[in-house]
N, C-alpha and C. Protein backbone atom coordinates (compact mmCIF):
# COMPACT_ATOMS: atom_id res chain seq x y z
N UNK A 1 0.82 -1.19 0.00
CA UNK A 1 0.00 0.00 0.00
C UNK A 1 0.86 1.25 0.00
N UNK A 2 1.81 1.21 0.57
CA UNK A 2 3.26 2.69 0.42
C UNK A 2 3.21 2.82 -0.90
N UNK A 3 2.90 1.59 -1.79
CA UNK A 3 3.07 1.96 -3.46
C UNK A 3 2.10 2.89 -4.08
N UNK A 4 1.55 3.16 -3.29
CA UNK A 4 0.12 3.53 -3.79
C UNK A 4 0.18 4.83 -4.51
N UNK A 5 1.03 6.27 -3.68
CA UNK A 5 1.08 7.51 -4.55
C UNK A 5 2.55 7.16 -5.54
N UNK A 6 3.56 6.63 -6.15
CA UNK A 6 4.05 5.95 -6.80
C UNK A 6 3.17 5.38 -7.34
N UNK A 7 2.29 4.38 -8.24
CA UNK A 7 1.61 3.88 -8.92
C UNK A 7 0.95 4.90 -9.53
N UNK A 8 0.24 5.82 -8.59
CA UNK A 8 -0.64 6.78 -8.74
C UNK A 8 0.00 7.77 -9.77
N UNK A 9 1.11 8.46 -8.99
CA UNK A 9 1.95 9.03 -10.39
C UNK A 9 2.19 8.68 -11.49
N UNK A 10 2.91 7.55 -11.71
CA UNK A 10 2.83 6.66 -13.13
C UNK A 10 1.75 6.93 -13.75
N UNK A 11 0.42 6.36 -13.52
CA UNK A 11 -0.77 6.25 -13.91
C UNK A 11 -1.35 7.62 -14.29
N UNK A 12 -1.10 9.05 -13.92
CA UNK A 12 -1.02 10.03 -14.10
C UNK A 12 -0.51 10.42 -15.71
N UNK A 13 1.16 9.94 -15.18
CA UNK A 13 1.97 10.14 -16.52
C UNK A 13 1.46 9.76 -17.60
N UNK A 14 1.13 8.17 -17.85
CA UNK A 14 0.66 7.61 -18.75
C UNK A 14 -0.64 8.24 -19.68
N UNK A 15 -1.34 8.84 -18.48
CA UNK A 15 -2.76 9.41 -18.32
C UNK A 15 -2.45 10.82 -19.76
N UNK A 16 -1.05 11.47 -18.86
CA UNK A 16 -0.94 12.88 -19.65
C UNK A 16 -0.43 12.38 -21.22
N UNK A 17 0.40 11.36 -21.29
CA UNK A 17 1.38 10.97 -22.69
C UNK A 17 -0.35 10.57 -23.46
N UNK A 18 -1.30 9.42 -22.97
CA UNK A 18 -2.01 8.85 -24.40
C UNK A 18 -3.26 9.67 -24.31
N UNK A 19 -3.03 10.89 -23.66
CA UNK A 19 -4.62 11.84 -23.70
C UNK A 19 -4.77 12.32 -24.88
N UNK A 20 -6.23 12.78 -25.25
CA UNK A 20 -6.44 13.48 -26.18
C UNK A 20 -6.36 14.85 -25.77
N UNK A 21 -6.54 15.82 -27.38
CA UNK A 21 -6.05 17.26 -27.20
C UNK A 21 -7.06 17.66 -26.02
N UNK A 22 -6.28 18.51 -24.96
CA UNK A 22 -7.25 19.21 -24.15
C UNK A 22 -7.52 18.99 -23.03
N UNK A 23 -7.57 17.59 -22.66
CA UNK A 23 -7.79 16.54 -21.57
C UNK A 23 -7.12 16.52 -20.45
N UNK A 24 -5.92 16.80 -20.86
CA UNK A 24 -4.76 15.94 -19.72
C UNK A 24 -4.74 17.98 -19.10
N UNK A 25 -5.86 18.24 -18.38
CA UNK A 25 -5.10 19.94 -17.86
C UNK A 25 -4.79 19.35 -16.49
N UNK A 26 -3.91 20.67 -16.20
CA UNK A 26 -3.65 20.00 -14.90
C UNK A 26 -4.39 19.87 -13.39
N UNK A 27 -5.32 20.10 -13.44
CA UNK A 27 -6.75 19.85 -12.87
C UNK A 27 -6.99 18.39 -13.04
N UNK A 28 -7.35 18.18 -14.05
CA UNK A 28 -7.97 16.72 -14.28
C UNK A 28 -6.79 16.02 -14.04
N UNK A 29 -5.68 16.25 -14.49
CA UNK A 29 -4.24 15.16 -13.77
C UNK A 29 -4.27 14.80 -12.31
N UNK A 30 -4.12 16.31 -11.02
CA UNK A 30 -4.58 16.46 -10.42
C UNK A 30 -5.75 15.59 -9.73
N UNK A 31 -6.31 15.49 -10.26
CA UNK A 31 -7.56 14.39 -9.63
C UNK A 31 -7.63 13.30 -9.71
N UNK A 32 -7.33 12.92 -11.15
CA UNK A 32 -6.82 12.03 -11.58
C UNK A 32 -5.95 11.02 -10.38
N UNK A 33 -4.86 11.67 -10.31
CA UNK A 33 -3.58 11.29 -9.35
C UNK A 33 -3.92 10.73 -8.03
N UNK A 34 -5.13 11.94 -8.02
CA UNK A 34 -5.68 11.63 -6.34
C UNK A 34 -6.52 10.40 -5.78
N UNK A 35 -7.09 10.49 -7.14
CA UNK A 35 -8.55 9.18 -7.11
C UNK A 35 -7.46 7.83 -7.59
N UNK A 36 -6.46 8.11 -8.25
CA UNK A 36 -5.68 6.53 -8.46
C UNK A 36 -4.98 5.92 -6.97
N UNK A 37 -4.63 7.32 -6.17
CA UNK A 37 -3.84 6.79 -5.04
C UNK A 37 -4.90 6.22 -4.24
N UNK A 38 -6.02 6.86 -4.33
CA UNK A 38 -7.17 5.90 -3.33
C UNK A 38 -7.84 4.57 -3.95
N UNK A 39 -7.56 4.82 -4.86
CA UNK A 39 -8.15 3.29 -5.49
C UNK A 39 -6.67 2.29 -5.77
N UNK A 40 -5.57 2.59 -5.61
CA UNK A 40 -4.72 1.35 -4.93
C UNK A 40 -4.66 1.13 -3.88
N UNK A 41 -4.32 2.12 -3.04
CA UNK A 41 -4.60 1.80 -1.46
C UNK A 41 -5.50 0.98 -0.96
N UNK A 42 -6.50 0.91 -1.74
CA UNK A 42 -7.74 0.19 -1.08
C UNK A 42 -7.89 -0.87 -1.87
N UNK A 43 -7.67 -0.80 -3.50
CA UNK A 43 -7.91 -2.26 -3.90
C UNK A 43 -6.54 -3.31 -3.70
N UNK A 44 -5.63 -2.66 -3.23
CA UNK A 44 -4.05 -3.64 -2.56
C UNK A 44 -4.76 -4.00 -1.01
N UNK A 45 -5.30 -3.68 -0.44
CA UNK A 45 -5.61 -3.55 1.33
C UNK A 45 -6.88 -4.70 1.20
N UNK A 46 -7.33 -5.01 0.10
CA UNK A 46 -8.47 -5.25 -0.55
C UNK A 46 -7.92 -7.14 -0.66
N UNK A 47 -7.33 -6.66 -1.42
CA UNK A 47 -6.29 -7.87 -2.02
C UNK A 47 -6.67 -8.16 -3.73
N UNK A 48 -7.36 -7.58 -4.05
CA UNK A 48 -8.00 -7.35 -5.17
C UNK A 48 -6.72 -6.77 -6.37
N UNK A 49 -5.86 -6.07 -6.17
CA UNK A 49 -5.12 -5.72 -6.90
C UNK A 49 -3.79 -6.04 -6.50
N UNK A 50 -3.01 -6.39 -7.48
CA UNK A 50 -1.07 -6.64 -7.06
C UNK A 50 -0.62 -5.70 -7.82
N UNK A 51 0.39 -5.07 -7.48
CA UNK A 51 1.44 -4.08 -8.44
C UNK A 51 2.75 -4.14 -8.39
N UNK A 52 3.22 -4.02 -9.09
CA UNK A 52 5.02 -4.40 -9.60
C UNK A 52 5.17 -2.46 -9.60
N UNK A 53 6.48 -1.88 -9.33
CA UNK A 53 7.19 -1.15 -9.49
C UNK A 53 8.50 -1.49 -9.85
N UNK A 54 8.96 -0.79 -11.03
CA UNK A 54 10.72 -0.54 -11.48
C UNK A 54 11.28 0.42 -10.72
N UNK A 55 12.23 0.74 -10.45
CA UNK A 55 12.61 1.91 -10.06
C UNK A 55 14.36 2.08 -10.00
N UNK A 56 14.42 3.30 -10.47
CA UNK A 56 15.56 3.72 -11.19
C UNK A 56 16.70 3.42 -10.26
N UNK A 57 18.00 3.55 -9.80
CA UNK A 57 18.74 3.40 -9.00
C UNK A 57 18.84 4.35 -7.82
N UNK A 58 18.35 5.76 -8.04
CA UNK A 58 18.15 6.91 -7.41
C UNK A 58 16.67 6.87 -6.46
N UNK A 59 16.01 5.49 -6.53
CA UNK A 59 14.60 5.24 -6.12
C UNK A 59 13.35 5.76 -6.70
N UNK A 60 13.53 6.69 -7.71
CA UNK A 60 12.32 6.82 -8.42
C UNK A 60 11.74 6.14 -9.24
N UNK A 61 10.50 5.91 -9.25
CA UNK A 61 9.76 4.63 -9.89
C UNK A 61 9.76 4.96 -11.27
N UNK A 62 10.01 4.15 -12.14
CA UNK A 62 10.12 4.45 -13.74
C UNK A 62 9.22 3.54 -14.58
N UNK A 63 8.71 2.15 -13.86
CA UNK A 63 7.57 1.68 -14.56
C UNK A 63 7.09 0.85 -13.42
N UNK A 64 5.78 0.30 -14.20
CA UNK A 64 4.83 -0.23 -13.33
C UNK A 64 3.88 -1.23 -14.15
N UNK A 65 2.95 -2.42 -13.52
CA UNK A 65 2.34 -2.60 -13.94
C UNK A 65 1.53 -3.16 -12.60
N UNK A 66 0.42 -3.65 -13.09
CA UNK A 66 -0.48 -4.27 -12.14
C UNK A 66 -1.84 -5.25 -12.73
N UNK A 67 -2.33 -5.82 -11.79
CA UNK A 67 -3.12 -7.11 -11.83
C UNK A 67 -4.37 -6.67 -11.15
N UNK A 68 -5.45 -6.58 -12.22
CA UNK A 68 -7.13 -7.02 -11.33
C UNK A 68 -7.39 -8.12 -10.93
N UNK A 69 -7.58 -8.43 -9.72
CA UNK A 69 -7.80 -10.35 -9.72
C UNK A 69 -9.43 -10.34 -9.31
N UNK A 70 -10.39 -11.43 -9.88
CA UNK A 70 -11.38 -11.72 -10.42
C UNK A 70 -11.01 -13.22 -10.44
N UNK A 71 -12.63 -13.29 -9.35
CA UNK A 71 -12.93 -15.16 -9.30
C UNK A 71 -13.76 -15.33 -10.17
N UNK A 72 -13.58 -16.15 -11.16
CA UNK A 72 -14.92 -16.38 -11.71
C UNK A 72 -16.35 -17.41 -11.05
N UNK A 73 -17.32 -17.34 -11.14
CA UNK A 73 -18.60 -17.98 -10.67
C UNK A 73 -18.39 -19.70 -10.86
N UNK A 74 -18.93 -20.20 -10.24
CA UNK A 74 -18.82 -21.61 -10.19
C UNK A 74 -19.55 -22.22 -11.91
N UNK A 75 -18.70 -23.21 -11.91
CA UNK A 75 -19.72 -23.72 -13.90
C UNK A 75 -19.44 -24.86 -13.47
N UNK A 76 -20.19 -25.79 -15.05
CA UNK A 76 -19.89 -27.01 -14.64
C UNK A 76 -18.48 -27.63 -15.30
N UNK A 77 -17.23 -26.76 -15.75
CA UNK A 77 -16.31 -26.98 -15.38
C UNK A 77 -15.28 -26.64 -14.05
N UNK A 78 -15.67 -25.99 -13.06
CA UNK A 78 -15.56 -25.40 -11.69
C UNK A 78 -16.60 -25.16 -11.08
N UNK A 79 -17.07 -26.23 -10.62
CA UNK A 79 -18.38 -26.34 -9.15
C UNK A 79 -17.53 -26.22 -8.20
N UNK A 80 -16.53 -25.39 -7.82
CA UNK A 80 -15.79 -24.49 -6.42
C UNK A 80 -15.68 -25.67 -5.61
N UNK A 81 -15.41 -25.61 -4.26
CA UNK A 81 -14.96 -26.85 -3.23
C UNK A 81 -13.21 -27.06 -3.49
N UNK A 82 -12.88 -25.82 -3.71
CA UNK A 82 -11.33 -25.66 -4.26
C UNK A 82 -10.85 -26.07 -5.58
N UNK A 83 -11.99 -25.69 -6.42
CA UNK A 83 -11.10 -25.86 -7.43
C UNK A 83 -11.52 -24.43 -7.77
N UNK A 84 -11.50 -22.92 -7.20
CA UNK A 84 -11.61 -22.34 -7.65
C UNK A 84 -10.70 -21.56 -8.97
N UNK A 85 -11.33 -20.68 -9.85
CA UNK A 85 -10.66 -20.24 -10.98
C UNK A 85 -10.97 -18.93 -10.90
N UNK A 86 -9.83 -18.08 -11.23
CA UNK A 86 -9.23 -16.75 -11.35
C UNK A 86 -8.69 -16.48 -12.66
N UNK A 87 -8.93 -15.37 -12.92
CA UNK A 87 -8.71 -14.59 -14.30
C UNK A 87 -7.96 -13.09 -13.65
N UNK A 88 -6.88 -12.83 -14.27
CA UNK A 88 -6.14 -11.58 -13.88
C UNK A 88 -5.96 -10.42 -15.16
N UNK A 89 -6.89 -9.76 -14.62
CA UNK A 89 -6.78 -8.51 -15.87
C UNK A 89 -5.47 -7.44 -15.79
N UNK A 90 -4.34 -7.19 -16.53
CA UNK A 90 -3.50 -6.68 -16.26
C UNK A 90 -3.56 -5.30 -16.60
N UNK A 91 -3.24 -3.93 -16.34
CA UNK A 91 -3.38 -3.02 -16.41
C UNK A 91 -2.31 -2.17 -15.66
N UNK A 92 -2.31 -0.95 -16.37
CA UNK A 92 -1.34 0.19 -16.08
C UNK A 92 0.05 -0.06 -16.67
N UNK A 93 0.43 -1.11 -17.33
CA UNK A 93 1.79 -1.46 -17.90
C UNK A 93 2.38 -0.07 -18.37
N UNK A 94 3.11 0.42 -18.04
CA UNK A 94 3.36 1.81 -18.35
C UNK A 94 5.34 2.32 -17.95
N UNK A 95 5.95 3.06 -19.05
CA UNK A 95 7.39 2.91 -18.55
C UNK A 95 7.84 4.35 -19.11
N UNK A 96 8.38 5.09 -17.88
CA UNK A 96 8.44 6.62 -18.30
C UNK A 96 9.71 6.98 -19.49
N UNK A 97 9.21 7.59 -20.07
CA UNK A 97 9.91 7.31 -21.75
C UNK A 97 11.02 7.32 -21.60
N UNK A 98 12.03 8.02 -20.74
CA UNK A 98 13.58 8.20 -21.17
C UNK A 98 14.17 6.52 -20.53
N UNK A 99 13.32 5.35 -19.91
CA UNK A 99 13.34 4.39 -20.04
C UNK A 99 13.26 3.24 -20.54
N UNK A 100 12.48 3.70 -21.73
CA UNK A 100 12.16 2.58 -22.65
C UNK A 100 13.08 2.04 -23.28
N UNK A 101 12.60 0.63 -23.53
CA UNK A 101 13.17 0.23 -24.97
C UNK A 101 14.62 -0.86 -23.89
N UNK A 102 14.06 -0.54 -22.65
CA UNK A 102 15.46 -1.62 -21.65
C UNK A 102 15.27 -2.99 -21.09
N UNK A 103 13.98 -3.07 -21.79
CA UNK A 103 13.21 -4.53 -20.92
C UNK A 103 12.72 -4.00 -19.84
N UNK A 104 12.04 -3.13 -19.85
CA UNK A 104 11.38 -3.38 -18.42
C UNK A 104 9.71 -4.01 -17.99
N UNK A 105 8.82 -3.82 -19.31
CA UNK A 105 7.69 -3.83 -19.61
C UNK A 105 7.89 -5.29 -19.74
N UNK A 106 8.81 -6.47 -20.21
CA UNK A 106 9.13 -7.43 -20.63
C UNK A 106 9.36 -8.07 -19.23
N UNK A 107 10.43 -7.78 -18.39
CA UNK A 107 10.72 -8.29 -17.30
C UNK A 107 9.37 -8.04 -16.20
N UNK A 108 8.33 -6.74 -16.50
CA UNK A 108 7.52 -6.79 -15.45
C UNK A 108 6.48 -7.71 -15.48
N UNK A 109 5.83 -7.67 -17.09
CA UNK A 109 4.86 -8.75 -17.26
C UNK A 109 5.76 -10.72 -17.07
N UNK A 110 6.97 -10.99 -16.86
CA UNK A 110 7.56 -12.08 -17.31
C UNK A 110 7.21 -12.44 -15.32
N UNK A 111 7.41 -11.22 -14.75
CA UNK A 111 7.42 -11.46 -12.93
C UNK A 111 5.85 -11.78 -12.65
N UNK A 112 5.06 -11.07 -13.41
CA UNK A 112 3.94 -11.14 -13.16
C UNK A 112 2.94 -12.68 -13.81
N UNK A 113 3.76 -13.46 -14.34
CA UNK A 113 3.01 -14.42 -15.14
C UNK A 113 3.97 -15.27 -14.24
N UNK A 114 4.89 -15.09 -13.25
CA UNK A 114 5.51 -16.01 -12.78
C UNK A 114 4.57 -16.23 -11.65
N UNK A 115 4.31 -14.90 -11.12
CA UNK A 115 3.33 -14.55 -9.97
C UNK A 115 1.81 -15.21 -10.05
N UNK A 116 1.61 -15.27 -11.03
CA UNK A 116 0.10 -15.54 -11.38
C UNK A 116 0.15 -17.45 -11.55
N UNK A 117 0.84 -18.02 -12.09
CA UNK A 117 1.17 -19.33 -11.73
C UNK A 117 1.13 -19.15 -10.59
N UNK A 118 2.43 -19.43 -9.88
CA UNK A 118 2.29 -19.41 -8.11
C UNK A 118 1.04 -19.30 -7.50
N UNK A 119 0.29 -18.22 -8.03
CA UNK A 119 -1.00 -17.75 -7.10
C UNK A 119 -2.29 -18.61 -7.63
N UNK A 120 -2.17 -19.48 -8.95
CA UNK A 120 -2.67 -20.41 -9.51
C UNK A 120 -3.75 -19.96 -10.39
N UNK A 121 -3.44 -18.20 -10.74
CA UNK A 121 -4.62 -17.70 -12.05
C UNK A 121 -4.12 -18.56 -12.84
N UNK A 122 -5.35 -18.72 -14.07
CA UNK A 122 -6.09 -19.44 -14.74
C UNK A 122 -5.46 -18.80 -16.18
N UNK A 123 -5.80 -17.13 -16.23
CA UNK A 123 -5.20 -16.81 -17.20
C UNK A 123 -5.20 -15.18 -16.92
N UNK A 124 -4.12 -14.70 -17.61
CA UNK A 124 -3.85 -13.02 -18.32
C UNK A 124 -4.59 -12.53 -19.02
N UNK A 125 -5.27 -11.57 -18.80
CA UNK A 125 -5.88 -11.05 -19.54
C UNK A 125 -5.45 -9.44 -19.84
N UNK A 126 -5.51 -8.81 -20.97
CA UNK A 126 -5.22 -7.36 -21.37
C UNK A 126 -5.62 -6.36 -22.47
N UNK A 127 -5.30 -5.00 -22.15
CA UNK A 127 -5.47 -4.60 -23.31
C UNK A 127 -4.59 -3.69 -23.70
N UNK A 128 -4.16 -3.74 -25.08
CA UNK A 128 -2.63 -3.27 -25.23
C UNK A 128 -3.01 -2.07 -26.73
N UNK A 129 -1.85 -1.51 -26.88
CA UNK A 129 -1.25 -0.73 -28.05
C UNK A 129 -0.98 -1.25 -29.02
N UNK A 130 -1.61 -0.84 -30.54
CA UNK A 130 -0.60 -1.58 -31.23
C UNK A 130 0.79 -1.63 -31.62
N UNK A 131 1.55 -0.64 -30.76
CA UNK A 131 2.65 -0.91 -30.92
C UNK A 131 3.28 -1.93 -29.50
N UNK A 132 2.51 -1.59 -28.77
CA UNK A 132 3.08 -2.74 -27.61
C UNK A 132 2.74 -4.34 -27.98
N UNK A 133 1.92 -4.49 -28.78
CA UNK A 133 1.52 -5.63 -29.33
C UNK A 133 2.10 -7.11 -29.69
N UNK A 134 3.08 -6.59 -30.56
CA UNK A 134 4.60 -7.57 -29.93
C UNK A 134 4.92 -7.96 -29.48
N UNK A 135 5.66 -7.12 -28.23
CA UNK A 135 6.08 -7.17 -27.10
C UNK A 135 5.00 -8.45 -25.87
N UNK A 136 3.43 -8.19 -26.17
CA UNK A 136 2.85 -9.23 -25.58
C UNK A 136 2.26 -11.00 -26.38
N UNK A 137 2.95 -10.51 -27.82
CA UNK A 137 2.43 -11.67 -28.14
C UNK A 137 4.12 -12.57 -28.07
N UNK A 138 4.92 -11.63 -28.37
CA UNK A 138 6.37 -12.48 -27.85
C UNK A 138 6.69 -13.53 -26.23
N UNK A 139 5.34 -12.65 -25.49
CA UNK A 139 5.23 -13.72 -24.30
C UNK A 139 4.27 -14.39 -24.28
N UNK A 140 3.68 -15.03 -25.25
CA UNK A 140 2.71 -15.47 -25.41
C UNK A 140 1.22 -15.56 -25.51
N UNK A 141 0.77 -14.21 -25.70
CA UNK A 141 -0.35 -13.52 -25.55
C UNK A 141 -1.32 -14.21 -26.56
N UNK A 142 -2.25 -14.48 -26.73
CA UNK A 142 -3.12 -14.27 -28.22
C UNK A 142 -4.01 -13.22 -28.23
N UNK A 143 -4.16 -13.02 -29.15
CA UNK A 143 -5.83 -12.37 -29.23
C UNK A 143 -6.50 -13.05 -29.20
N UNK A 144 -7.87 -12.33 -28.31
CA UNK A 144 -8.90 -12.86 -28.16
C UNK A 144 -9.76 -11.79 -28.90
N UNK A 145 -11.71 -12.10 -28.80
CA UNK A 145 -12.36 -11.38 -29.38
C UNK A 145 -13.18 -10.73 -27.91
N UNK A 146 -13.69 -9.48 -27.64
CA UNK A 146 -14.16 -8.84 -26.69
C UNK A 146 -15.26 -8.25 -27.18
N UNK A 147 -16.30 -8.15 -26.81
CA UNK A 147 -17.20 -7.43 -26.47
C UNK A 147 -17.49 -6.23 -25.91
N UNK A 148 -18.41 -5.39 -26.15
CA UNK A 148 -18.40 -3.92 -25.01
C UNK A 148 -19.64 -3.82 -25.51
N UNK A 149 -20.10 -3.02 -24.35
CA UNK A 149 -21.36 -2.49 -24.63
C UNK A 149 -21.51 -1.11 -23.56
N UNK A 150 -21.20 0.11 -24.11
CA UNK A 150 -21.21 0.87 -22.91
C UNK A 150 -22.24 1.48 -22.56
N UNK A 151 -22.44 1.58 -21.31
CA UNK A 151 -23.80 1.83 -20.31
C UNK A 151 -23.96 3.45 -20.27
N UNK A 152 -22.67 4.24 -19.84
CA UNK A 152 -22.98 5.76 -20.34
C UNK A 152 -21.54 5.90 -20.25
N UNK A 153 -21.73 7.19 -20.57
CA UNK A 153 -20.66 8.37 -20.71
C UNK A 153 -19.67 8.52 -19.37
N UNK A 154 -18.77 8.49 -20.22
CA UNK A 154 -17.92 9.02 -19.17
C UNK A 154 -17.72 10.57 -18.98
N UNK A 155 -17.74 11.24 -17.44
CA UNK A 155 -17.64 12.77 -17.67
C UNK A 155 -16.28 13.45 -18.08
């Protein structure tokens, strides 16, 4: 949970680099920043979320990623009684630019699929860039097909 305004920043950054024109003022960063540090704090305290930090030699955090964890409902391939099944949505993969391009996005998702065995998810799930695209099908990613249907607007 100490990770929490660290994550929060990242998630900020990322926030300001893939915004559209107009978006990223520093108000909405600002809030932004604020509402991410409370929603790790609580979904890590939670147990609901895991997060990886990089961080430079000087201790500043330079990338990040993190894990939604999600049980899925009992079926009649998992009627529960321990055989429960987990799906881990990954999110925030993010690496502050004068870092890139060093393995770090590579080594964080490689810790995190080590992590997710161990913890006995089922599977990775994500959603990526097409230029990061590569980079996740080189660890074995596929595409899948997704659905959406959105309920309203975001403000």
């Amino acid at each position: 949970m100490e990770d929490a305004p660290a994550l929060a920043g990242l998630r900020a950054a990322m926030a300001r680099e893939w915004a559209e024109e107009g978006q990223a003022t520093p108000e909405r960063l600002a809030t932004l920043e604020a509402a991410a540090e409370r929603y790790f704090a609580g979904q890590i305290e939670r147990g609901a979320v895991r997060s990886w930090l990089a961080v430079a030699d000087d201790g500043i955090p330079i990338a990040s990623a993190s894990a939604l964890l999600s049980l899925y409902p009992p079926s009649l391939r998992s009627l529960g009684g321990g055989s429960e099944r987990f799906v881990a949505y990954i999110f925030g993969v993010y690496t502050v630019p004068a870092y890139r391009r060093r393995g770090l996005a590579r080594r964080l998702m490689e810790v995190i699929s080590a992590w997710g065995r161990a913890a006995g998810v089922d599977r990775l799930e994500l959603r990526t860039s097409l230029q990061a695209r590569p980079l996740y099908e080189s660890l074995g990613f596929q595409a899948s097909e997704l659905l959406r249907l959105k309920l309203r607007e975001q403000p």
